[in-house]
C-alpha atoms as a PDB file:
ATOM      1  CA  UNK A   1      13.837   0.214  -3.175  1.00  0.00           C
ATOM      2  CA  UNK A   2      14.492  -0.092   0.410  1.00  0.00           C
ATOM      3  CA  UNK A   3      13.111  -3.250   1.917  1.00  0.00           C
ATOM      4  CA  UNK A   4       9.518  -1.992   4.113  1.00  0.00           C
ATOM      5  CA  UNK A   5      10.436  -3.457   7.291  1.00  0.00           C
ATOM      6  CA  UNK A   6      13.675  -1.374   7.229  1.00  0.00           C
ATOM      7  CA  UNK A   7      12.258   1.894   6.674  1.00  0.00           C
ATOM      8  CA  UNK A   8      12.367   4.930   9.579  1.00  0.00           C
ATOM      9  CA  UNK A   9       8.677   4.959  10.286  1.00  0.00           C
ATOM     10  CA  UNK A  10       8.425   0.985  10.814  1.00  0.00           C
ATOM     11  CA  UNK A  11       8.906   2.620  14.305  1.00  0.00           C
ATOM     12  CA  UNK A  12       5.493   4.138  14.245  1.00  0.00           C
ATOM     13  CA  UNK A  13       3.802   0.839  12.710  1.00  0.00           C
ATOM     14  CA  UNK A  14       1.814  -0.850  15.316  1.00  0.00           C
ATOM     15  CA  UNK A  15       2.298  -3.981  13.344  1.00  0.00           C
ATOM     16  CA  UNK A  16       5.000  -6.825  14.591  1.00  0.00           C
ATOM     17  CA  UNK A  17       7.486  -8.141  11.775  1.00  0.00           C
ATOM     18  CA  UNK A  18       5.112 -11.104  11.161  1.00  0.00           C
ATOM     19  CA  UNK A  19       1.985  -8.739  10.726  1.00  0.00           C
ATOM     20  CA  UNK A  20       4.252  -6.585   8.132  1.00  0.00           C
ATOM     21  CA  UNK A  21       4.992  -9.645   5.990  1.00  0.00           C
ATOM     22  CA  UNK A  22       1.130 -10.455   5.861  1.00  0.00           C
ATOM     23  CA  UNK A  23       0.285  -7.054   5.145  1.00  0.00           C
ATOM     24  CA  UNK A  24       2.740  -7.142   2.480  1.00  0.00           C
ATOM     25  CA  UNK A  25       1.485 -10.383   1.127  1.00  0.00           C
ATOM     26  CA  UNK A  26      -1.962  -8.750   0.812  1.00  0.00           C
ATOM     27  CA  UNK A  27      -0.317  -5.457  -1.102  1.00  0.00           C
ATOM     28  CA  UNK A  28       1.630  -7.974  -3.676  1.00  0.00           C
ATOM     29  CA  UNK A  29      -2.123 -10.004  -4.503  1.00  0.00           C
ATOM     30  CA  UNK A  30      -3.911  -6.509  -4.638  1.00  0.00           C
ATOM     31  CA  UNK A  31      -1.070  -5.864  -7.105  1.00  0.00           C
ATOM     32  CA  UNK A  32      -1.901  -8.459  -9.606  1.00  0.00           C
ATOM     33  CA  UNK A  33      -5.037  -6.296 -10.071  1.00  0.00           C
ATOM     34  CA  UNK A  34      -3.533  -2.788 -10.300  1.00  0.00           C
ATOM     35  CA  UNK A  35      -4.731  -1.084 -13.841  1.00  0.00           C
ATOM     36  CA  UNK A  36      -2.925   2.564 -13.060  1.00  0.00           C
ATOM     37  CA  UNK A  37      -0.850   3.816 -10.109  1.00  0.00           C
ATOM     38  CA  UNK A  38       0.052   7.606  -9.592  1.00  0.00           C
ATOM     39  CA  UNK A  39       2.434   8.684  -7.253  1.00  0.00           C
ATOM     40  CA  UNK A  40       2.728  12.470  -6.080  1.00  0.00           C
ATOM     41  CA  UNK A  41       4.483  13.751  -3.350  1.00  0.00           C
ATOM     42  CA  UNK A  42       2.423  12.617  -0.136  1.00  0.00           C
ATOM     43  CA  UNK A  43      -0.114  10.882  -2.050  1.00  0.00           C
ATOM     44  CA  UNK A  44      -0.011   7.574  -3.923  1.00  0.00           C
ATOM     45  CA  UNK A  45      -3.149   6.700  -5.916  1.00  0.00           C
ATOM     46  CA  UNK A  46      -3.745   3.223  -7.322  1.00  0.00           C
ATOM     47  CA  UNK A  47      -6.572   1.739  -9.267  1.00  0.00           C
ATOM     48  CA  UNK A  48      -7.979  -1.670  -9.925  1.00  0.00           C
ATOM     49  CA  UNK A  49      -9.547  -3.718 -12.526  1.00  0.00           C
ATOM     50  CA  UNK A  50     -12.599  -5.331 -11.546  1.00  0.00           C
ATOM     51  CA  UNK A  51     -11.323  -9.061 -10.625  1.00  0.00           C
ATOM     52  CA  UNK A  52      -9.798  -7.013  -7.428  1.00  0.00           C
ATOM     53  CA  UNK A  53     -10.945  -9.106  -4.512  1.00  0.00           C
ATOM     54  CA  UNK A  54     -12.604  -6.865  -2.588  1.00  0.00           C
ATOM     55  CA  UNK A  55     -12.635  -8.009   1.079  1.00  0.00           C
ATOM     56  CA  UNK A  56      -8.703  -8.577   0.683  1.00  0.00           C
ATOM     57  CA  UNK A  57      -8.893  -4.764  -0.376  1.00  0.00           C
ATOM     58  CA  UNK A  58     -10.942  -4.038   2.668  1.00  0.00           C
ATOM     59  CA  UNK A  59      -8.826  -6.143   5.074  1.00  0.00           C
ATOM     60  CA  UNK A  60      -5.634  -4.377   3.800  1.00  0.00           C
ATOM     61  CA  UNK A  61      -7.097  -0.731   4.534  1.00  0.00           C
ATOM     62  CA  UNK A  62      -8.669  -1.853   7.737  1.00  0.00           C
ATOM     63  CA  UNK A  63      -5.347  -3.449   8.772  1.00  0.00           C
ATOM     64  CA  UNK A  64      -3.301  -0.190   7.850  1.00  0.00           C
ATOM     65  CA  UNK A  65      -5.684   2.024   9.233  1.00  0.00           C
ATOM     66  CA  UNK A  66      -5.293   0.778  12.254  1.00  0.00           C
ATOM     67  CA  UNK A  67      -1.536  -0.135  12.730  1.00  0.00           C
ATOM     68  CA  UNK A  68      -0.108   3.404  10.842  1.00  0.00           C
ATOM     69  CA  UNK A  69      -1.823   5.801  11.767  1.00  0.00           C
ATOM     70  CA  UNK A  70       0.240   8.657   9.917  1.00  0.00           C
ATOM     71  CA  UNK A  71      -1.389   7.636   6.448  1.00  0.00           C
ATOM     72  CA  UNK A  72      -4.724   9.189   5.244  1.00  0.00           C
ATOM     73  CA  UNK A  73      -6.694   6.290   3.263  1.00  0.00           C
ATOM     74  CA  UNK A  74      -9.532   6.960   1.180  1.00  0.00           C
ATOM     75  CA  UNK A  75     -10.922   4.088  -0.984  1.00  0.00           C
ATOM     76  CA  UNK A  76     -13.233   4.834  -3.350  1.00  0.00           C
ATOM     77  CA  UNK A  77     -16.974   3.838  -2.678  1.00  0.00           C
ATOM     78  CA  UNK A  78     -16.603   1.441  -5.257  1.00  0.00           C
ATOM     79  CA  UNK A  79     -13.777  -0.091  -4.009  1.00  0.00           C
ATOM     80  CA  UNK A  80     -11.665   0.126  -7.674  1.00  0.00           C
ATOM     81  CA  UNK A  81      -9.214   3.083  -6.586  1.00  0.00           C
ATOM     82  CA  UNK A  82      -7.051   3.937  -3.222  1.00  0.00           C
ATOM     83  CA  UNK A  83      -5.371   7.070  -2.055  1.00  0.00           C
ATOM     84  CA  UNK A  84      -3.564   6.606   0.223  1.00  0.00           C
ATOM     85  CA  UNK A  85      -1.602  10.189   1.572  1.00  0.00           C
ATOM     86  CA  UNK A  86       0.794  10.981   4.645  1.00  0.00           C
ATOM     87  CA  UNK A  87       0.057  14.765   6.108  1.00  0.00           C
ATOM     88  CA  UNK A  88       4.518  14.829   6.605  1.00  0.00           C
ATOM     89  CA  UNK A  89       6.766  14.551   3.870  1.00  0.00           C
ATOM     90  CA  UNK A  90       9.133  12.006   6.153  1.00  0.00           C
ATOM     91  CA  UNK A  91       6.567   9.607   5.979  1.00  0.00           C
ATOM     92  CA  UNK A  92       6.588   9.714   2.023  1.00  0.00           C
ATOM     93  CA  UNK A  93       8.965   6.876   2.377  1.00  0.00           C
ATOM     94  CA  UNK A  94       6.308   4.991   3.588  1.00  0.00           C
ATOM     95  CA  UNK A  95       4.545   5.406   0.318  1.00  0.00           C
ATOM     96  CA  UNK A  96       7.283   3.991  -1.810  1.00  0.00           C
ATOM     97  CA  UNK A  97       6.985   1.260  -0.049  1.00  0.00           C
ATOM     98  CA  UNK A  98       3.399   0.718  -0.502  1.00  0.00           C
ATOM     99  CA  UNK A  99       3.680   1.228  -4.112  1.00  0.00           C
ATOM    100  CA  UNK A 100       6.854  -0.865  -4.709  1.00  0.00           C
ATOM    101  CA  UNK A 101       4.683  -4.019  -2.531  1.00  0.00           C
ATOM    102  CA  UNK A 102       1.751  -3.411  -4.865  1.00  0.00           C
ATOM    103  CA  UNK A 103       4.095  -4.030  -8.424  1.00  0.00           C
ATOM    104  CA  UNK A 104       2.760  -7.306  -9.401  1.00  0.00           C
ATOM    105  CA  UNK A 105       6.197  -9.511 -10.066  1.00  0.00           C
ATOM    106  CA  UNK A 106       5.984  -9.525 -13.625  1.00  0.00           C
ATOM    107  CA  UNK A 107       6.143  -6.114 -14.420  1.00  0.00           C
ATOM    108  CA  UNK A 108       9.146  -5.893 -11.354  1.00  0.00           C
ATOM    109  CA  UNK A 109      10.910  -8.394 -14.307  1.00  0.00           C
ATOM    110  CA  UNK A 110       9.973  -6.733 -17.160  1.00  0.00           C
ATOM    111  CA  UNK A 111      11.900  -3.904 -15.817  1.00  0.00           C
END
């Protein structure tokens, strides 16, 4: 896995390298709480369990909504489950990225 702030669309973040390490610190917490993650081309879906702290959850889409604006993100009303989709297939790297932050560490080990 490529590391996220070398990917090709870092270009079309809005986020500084400082603001990409705290958004990735908030994607590897979220992590911890991940029950089941799908990826499809374009579209990575990811659910929670129900210890998922919420306003981290809401911090991290409000954050990403606003610095990339290439990815579609639609949290469930609930906030247990994320999609989070790009509308071009060269932002699927993107994605990868996003699901790589959001392996908790131990299951990166177990691997």
């Amino acid at each position: 896995m490529p590391d996220p702030l070398e990917l090709p669309v870092i270009g079309e973040c809005h986020l500084d390298a400082e603001g990409l390490e705290s958004q990735l610190r908030r994607y590897r917490a979220l992590g911890r709480h991940v029950t089941q993650a799908t990826r499809g081309p374009q579209r990575l879906t990811v659910a929670f369990d129900a210890a998922v702290d919420v306003d981290l959850l809401e911090e991290t889409v409000r954050v990403e909504r606003a610095c990339c604006p290439f990815f579609i993100i639609e949290p469930s009303s609930d906030l247990r489950s994320l999609t989070i989709a790009v509308s071009e297939a060269g932002h699927d790297p993107a994605l990868d990225a996003i699901a790589h932050a959001l392996e908790a560490e131990d299951r990166r080990r177990a691997r």
